[in-house]
C-alpha atoms as a PDB file:
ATOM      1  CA  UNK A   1     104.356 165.643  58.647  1.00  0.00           C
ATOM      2  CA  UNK A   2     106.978 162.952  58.562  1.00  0.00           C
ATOM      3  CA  UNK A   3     109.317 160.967  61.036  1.00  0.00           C
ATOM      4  CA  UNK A   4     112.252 163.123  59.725  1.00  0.00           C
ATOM      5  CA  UNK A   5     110.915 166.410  60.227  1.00  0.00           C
ATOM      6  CA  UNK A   6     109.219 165.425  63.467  1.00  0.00           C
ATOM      7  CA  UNK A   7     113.087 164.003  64.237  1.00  0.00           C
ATOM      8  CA  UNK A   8     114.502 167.397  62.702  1.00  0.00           C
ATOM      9  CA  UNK A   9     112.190 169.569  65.086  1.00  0.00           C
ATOM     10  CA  UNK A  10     112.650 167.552  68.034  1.00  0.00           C
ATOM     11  CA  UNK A  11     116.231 168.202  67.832  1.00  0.00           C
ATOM     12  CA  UNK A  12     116.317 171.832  67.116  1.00  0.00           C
ATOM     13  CA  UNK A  13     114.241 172.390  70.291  1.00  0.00           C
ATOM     14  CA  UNK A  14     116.593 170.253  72.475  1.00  0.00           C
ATOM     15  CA  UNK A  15     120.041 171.441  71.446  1.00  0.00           C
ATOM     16  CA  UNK A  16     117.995 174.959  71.423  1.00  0.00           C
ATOM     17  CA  UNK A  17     119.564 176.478  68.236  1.00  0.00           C
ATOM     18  CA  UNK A  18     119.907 175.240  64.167  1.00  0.00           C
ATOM     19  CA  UNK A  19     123.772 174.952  64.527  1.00  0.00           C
ATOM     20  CA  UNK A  20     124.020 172.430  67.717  1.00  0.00           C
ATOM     21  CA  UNK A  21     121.140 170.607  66.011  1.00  0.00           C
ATOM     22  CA  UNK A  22     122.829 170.447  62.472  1.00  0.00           C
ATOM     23  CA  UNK A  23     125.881 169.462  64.013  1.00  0.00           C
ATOM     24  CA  UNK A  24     123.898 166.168  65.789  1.00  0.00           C
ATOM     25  CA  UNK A  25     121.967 166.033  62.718  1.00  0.00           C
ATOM     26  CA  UNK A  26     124.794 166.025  60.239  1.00  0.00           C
ATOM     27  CA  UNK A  27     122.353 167.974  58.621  1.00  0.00           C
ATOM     28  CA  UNK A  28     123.307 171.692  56.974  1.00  0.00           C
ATOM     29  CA  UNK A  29     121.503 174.615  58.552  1.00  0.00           C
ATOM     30  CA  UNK A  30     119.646 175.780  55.761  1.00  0.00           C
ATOM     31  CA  UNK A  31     117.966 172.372  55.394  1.00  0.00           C
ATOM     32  CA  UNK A  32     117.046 172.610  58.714  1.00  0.00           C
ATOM     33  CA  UNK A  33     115.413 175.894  58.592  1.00  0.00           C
ATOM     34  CA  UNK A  34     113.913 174.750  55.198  1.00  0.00           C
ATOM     35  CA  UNK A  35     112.564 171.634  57.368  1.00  0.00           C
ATOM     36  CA  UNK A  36     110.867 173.885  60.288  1.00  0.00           C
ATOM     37  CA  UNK A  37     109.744 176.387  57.715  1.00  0.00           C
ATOM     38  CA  UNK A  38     107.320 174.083  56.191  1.00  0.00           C
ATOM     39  CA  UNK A  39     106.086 172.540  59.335  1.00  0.00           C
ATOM     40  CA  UNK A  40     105.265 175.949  60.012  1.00  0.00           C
ATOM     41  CA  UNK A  41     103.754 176.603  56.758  1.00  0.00           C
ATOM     42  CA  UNK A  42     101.808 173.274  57.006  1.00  0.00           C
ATOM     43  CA  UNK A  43     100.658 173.328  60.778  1.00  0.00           C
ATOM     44  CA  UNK A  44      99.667 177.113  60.086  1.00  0.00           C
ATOM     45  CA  UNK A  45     101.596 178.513  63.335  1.00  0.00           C
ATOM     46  CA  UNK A  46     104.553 179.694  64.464  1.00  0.00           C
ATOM     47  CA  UNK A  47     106.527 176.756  66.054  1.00  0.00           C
ATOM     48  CA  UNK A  48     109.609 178.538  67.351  1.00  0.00           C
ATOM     49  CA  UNK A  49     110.704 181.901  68.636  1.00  0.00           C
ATOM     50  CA  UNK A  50     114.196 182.979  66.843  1.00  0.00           C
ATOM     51  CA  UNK A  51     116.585 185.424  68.640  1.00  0.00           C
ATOM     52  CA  UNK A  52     120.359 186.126  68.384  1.00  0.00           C
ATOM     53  CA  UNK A  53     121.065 183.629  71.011  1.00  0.00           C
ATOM     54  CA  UNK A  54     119.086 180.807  69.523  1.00  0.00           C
ATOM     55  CA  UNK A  55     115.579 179.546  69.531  1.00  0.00           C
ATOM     56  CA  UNK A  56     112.872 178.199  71.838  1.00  0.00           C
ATOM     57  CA  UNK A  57     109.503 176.787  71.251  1.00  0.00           C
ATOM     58  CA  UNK A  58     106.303 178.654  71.192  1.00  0.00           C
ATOM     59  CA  UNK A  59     103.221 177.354  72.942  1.00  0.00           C
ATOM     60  CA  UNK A  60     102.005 175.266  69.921  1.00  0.00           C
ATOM     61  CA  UNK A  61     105.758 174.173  69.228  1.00  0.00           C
ATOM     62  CA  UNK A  62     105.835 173.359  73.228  1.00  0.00           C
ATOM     63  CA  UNK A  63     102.737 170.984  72.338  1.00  0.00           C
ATOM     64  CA  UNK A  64     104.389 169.797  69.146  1.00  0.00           C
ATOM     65  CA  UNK A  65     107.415 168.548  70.816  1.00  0.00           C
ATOM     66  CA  UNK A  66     105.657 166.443  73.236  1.00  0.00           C
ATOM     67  CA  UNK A  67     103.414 165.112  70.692  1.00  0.00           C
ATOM     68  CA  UNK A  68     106.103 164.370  68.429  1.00  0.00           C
ATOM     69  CA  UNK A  69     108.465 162.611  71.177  1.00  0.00           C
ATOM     70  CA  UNK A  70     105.590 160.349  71.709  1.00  0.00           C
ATOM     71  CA  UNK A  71     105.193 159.588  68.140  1.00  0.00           C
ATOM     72  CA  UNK A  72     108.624 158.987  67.707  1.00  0.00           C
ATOM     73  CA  UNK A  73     108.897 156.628  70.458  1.00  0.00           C
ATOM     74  CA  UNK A  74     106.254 154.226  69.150  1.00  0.00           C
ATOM     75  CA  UNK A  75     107.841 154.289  65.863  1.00  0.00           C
ATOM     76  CA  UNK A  76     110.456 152.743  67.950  1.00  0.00           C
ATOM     77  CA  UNK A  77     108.814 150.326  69.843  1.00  0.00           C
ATOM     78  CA  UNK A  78     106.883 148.868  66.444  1.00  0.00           C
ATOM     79  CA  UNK A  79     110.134 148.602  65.005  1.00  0.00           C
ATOM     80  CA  UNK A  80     111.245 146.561  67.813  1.00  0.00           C
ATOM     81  CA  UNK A  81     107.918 144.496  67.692  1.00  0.00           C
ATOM     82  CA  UNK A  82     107.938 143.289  64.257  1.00  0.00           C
ATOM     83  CA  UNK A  83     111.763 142.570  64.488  1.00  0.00           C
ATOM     84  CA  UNK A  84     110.290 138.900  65.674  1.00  0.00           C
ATOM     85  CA  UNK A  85     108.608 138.737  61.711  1.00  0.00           C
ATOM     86  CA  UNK A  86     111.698 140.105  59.841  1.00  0.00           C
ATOM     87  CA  UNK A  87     114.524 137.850  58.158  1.00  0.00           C
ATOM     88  CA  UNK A  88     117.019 136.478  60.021  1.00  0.00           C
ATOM     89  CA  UNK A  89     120.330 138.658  60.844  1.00  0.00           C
ATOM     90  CA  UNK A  90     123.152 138.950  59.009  1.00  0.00           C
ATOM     91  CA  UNK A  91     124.547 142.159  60.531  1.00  0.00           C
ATOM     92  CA  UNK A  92     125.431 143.500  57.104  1.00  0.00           C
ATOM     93  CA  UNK A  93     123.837 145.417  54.263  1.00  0.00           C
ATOM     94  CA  UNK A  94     125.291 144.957  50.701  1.00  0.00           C
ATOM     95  CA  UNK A  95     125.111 148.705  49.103  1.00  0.00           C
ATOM     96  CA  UNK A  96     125.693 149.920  45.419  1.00  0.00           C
ATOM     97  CA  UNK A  97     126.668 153.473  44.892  1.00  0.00           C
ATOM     98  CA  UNK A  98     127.170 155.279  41.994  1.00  0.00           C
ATOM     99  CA  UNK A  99     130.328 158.049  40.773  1.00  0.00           C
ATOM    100  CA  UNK A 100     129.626 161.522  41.927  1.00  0.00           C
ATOM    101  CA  UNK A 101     127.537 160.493  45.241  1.00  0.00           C
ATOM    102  CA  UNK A 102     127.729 163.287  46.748  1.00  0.00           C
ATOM    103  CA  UNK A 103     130.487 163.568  49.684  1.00  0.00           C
ATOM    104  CA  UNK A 104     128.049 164.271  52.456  1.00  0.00           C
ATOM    105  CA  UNK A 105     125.194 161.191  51.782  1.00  0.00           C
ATOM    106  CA  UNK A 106     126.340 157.722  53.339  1.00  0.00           C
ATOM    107  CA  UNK A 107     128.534 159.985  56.085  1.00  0.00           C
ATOM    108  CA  UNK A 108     124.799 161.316  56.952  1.00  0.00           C
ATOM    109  CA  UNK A 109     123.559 157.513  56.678  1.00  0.00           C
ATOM    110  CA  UNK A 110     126.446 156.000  58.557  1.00  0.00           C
ATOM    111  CA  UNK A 111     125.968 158.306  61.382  1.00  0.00           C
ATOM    112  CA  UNK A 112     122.541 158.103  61.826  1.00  0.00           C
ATOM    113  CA  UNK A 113     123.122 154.012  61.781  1.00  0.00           C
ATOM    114  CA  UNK A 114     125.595 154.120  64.677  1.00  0.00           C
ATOM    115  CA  UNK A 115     122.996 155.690  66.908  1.00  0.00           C
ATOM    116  CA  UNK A 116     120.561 152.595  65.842  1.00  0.00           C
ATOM    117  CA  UNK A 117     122.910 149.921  64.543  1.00  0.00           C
ATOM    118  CA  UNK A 118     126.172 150.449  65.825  1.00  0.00           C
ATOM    119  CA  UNK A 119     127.027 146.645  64.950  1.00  0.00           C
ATOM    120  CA  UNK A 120     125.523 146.879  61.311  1.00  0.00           C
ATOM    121  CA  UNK A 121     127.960 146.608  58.546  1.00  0.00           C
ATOM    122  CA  UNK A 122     127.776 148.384  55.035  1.00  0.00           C
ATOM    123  CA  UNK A 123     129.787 146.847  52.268  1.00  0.00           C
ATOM    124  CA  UNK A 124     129.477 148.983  49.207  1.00  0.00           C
ATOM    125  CA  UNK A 125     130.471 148.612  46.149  1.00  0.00           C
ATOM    126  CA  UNK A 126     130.964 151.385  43.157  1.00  0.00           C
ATOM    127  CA  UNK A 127     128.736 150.260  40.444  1.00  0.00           C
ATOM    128  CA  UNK A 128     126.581 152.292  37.331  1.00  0.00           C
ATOM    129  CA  UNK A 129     122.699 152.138  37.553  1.00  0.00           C
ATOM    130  CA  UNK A 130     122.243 149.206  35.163  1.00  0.00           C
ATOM    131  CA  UNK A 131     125.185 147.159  36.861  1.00  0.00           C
ATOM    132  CA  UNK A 132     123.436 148.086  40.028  1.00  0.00           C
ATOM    133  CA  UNK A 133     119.828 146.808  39.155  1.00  0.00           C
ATOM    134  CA  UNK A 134     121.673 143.107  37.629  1.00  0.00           C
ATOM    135  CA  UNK A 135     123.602 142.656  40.771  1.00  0.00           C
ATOM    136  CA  UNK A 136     120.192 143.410  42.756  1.00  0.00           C
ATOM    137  CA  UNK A 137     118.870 140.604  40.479  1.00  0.00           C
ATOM    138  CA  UNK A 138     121.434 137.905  40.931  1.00  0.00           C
ATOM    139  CA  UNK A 139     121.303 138.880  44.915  1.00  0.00           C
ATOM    140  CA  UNK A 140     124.335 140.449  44.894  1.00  0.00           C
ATOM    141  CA  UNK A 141     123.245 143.681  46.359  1.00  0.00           C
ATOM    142  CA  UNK A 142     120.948 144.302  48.900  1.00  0.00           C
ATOM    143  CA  UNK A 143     120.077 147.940  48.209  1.00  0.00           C
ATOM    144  CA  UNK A 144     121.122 150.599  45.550  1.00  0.00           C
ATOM    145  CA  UNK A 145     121.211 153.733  44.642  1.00  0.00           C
ATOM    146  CA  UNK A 146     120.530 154.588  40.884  1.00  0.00           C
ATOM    147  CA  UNK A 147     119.740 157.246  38.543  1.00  0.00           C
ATOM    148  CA  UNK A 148     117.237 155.755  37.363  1.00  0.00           C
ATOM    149  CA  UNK A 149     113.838 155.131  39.352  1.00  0.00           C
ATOM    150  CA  UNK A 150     113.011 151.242  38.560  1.00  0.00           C
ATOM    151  CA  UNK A 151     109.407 150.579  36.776  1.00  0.00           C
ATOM    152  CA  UNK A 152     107.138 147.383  37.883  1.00  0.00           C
ATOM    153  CA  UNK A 153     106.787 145.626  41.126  1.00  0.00           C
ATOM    154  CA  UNK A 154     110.158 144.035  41.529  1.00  0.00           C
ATOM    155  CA  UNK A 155     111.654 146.981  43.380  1.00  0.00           C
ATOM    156  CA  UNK A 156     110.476 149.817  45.710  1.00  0.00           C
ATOM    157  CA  UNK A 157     112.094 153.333  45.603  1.00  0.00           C
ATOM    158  CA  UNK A 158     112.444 156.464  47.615  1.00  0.00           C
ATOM    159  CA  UNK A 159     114.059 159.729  46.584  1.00  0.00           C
ATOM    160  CA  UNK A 160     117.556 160.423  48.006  1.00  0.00           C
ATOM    161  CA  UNK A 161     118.969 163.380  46.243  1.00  0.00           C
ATOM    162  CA  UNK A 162     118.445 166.242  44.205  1.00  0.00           C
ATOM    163  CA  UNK A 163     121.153 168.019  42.352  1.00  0.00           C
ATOM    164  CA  UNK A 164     120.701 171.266  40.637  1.00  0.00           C
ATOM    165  CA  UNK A 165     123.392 170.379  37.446  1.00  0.00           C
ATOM    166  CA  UNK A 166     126.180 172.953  36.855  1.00  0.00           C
ATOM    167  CA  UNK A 167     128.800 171.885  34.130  1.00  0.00           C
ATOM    168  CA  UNK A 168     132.380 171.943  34.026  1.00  0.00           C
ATOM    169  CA  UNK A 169     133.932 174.129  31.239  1.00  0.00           C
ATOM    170  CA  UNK A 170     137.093 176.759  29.685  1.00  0.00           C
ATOM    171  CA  UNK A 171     137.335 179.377  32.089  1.00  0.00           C
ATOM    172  CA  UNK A 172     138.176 181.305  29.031  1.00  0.00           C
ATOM    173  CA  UNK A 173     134.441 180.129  27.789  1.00  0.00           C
ATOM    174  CA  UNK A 174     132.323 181.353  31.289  1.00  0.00           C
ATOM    175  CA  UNK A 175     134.511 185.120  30.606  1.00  0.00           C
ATOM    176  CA  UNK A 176     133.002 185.107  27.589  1.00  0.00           C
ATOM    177  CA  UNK A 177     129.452 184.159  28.037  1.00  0.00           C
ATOM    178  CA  UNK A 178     128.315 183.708  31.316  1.00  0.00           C
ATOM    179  CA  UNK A 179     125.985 185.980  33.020  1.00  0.00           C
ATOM    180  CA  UNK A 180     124.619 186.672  36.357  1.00  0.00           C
ATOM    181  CA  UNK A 181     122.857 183.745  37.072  1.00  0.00           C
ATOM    182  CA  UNK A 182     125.417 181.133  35.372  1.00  0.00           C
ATOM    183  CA  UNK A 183     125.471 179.572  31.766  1.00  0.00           C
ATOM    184  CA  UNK A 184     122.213 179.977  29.555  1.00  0.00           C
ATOM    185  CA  UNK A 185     122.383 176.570  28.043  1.00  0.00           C
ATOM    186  CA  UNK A 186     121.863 178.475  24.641  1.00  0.00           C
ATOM    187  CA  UNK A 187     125.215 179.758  25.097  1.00  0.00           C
ATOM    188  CA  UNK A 188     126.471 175.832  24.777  1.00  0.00           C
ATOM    189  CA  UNK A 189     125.162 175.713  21.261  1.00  0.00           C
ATOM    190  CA  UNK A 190     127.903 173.814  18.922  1.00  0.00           C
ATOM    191  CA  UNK A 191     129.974 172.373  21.466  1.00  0.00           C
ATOM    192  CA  UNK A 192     130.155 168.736  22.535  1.00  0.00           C
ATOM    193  CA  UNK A 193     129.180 167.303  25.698  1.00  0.00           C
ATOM    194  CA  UNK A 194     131.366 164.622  27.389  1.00  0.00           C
ATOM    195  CA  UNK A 195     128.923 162.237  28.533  1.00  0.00           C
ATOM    196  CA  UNK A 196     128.345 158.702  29.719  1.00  0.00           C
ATOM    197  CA  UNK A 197     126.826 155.328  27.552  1.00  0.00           C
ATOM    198  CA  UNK A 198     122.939 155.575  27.579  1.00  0.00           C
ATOM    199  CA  UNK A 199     123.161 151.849  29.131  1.00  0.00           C
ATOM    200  CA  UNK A 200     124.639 153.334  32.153  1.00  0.00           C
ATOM    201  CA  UNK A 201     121.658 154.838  33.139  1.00  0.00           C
ATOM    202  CA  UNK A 202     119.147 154.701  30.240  1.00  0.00           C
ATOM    203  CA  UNK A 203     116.825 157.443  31.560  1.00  0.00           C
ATOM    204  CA  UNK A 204     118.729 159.912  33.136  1.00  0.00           C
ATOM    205  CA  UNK A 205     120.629 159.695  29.837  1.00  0.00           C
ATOM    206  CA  UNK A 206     117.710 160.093  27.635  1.00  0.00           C
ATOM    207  CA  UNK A 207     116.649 163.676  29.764  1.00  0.00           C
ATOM    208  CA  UNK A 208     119.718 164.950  29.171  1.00  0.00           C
ATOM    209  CA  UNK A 209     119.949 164.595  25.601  1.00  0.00           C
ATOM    210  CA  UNK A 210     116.597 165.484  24.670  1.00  0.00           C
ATOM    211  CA  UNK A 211     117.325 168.874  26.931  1.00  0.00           C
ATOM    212  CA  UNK A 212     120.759 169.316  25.050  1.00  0.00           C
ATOM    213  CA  UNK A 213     119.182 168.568  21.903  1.00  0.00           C
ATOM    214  CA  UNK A 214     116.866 171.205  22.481  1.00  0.00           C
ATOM    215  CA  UNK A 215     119.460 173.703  22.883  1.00  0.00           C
ATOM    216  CA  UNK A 216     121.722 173.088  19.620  1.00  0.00           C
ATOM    217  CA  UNK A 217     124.329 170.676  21.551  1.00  0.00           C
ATOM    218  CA  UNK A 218     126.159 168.209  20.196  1.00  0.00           C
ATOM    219  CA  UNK A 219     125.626 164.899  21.968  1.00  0.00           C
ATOM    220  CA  UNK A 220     126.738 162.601  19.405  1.00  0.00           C
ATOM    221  CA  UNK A 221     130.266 163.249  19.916  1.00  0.00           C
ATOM    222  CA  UNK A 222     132.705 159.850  20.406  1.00  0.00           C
ATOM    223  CA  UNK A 223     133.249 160.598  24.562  1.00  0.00           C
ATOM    224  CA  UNK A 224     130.039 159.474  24.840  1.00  0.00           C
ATOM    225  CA  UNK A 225     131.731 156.321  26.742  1.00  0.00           C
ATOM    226  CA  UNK A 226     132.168 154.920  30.836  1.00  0.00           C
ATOM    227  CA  UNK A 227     135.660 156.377  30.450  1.00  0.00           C
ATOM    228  CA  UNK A 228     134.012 159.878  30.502  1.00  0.00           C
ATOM    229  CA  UNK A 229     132.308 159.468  34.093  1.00  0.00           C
ATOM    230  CA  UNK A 230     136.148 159.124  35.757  1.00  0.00           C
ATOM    231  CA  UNK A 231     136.366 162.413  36.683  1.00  0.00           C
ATOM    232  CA  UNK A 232     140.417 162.796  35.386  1.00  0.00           C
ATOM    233  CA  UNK A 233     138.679 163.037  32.037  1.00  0.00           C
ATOM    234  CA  UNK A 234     135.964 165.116  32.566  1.00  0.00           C
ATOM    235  CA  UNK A 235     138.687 167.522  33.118  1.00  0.00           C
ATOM    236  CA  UNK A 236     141.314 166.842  30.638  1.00  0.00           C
ATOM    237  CA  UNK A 237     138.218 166.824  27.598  1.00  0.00           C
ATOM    238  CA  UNK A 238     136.530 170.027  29.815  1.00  0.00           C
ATOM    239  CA  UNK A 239     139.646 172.091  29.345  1.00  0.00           C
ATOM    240  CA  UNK A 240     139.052 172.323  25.730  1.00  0.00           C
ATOM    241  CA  UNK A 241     137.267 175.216  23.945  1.00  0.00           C
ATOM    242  CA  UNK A 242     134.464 173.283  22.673  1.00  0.00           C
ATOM    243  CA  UNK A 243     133.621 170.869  25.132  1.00  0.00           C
ATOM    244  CA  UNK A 244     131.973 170.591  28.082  1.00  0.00           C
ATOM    245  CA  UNK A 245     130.881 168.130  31.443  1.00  0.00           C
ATOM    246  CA  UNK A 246     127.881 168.038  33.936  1.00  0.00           C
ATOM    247  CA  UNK A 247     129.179 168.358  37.551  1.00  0.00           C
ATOM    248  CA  UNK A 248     126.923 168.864  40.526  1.00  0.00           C
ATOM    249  CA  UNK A 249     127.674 172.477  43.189  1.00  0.00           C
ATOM    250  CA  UNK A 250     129.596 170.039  45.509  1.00  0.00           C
ATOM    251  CA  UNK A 251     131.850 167.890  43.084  1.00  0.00           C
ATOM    252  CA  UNK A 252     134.634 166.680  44.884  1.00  0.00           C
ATOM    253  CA  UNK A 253     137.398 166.653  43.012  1.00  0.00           C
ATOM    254  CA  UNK A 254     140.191 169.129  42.652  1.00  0.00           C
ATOM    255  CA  UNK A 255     139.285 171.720  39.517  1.00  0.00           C
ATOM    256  CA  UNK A 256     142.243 173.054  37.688  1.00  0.00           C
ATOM    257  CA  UNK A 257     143.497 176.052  36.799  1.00  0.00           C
ATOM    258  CA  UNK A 258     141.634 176.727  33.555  1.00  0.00           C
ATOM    259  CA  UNK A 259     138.339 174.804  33.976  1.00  0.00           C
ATOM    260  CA  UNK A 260     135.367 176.200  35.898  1.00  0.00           C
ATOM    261  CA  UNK A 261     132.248 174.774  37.142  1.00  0.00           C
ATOM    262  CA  UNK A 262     129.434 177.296  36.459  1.00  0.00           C
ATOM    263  CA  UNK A 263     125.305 176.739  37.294  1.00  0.00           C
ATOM    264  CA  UNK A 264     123.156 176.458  34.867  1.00  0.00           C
ATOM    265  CA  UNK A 265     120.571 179.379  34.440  1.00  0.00           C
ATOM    266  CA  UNK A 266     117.228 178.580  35.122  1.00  0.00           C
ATOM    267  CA  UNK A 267     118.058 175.285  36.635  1.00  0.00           C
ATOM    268  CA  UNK A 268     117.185 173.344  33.664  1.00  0.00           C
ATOM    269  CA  UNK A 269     119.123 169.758  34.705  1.00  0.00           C
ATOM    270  CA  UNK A 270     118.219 168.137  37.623  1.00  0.00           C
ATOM    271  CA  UNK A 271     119.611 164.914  38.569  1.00  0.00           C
ATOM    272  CA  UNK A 272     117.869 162.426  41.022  1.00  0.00           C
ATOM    273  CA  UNK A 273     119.312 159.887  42.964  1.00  0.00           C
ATOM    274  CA  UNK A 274     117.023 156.849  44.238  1.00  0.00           C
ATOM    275  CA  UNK A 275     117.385 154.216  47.004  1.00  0.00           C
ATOM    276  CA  UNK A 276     115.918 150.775  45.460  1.00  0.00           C
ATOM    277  CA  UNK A 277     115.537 147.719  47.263  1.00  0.00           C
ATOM    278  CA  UNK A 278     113.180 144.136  46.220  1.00  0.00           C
ATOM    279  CA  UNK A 279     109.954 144.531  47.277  1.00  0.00           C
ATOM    280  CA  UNK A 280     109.510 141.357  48.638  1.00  0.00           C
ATOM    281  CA  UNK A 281     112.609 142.273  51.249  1.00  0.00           C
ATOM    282  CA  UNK A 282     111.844 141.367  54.654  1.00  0.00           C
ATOM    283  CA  UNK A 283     115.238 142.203  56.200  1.00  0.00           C
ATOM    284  CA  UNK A 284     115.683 144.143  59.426  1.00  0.00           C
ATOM    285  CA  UNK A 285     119.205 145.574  58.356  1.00  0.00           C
ATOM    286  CA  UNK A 286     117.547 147.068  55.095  1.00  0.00           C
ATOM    287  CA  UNK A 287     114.637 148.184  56.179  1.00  0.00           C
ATOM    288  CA  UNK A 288     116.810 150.447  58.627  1.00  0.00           C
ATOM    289  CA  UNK A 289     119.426 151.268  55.786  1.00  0.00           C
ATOM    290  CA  UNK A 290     116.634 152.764  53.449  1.00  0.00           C
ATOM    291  CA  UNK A 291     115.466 154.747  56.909  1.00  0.00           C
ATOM    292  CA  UNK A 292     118.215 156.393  57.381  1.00  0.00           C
ATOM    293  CA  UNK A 293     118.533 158.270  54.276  1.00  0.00           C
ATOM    294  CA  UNK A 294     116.695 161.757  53.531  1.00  0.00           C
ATOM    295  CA  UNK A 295     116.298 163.573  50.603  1.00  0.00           C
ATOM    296  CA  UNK A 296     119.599 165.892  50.074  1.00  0.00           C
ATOM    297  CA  UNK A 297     118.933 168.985  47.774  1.00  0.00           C
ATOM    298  CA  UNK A 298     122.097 170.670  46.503  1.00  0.00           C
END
């Protein structure tokens, strides 16, 4: 068990259903459900009794509450002790964030800050992976979130989110040759994917191509640029018969008549986002920055 499911359970039990908790959560149902489910499977007993008018804890979830109220609150209290040994305050976090976050991340993070740290500021900035990791460097940024998980000592990471990879393509193309479950990537064979300059993101880059390559697509084509992240040209070279984009289930921009975004069959792209920060960080405001986010699966 961790503080965020013990958080997660605690809340479903008070509000006494998944929607009123979601709702204070700003988490979606289903990840809720996915949360208690496992504390179930993991604890080996039923924690909650589910009816049509909500839910309510069994006699071990009765037990688990308590315990996990208690925990909870001296998490809180050690925070507040070794706030005398932490940096001094600033009051703001400096935050790098890459295209296609999706929507419902740093609304999720921002909320759950204004319960702890209504006066903390976030001043983000959009920046790739690699610009990301320089201007963590120079000092620039406090924290970041990248594509690609950092190797050595000089930064720490934690998983933020998971996104099954769909792509953006012809309509006229998914007619053709999509089946049930989406777009075999076989089916991609011989046309061109618009991607993004390997020193954006060096080894996200490199799982995509050997995957691609793998499956008879071209990924030598010249869109291989930083023009072909903006997602107005995604579109305009998606539209085409033999080209296609990676988009995640919840891309935010307005799709066209003609384009479609499609899953992927068999899940085989998966891209991971990663909250870095320097190691040596002693600093109140980003230790409780990096706390606030969870791991979003989409």
């Amino acid at each position: 068990m961790d503080l965020r499911e013990l958080k997660v359970f605690v809340a479903v039990v008070e509000e006494q259903g998944m929607s009123a908790a979601s709702r204070r959560l700003h988490v979606s149902q289903s990840a809720l459900s996915q949360t208690i489910n496992g504390l179930e499977r993991e604890l080996g007993v039923p924690l909650l009794v589910r009816s049509s008018v909500g839910v309510r804890p069994t006699a071990a979830g009765a037990t688990l509450v308590n315990e996990a109220r208690s925990v909870l609150a001296r998490h809180a209290q050690a925070l507040r002790t070794m706030a005398a040994y932490t940096e001094s305050s600033s009051g703001a976090v400096r935050l790098g964030i890459p295209l296609e976050l999706p929507p419902t991340v740093l609304p999720d993070v921002v909320s759950t800050l204004a319960v702890e740290r209504p006066d903390l500021r976030i001043a983000a900035r959009h920046l790739s992976t690699a610009a990301q990791l320089a201007a963590l460097r120079r000092h620039e940024l406090d924290v970041g979130l990248v594509r690609d998980r950092p190797t050595g000592p000089e930064f720490d990471a934690m998983l933020a989110v998971r996104e099954r990879m769909g792509v953006l393509i012809a309509t006229s193309f998914v007619a053709e040759r999509s089946g049930p479950d989406g777009l075999l990537l076989d089916a991609l064979a011989g046309t061109e994917w618009v991607g993004f300059a390997r020193s954006e993101a060096p080894a996200w880059h490199d799982e995509i191509t050997a995957v691609l390559r793998g499956h008879g697509i071209d990924v030598d084509s010249p869109f291989e640029d930083e023009q072909a992240l903006i997602p107005a040209v995604k579109l305009i070279r998606a539209g085409s018969s033999n080209a296609f984009a990676l988009a995640p289930p919840d891309w935010p921009h307005p799709i066209p008549d003609g384009v479609s975004w499609v899953p992927l069959a068999g899940t085989p792209l998966i891209r991971r986002t990663w909250v870095i920060w320097h190691s040596e960080s002693r600093s109140r405001e980003v230790g409780q920055l990096v706390g606030a986010f969870g791991v979003t699966e989409l």
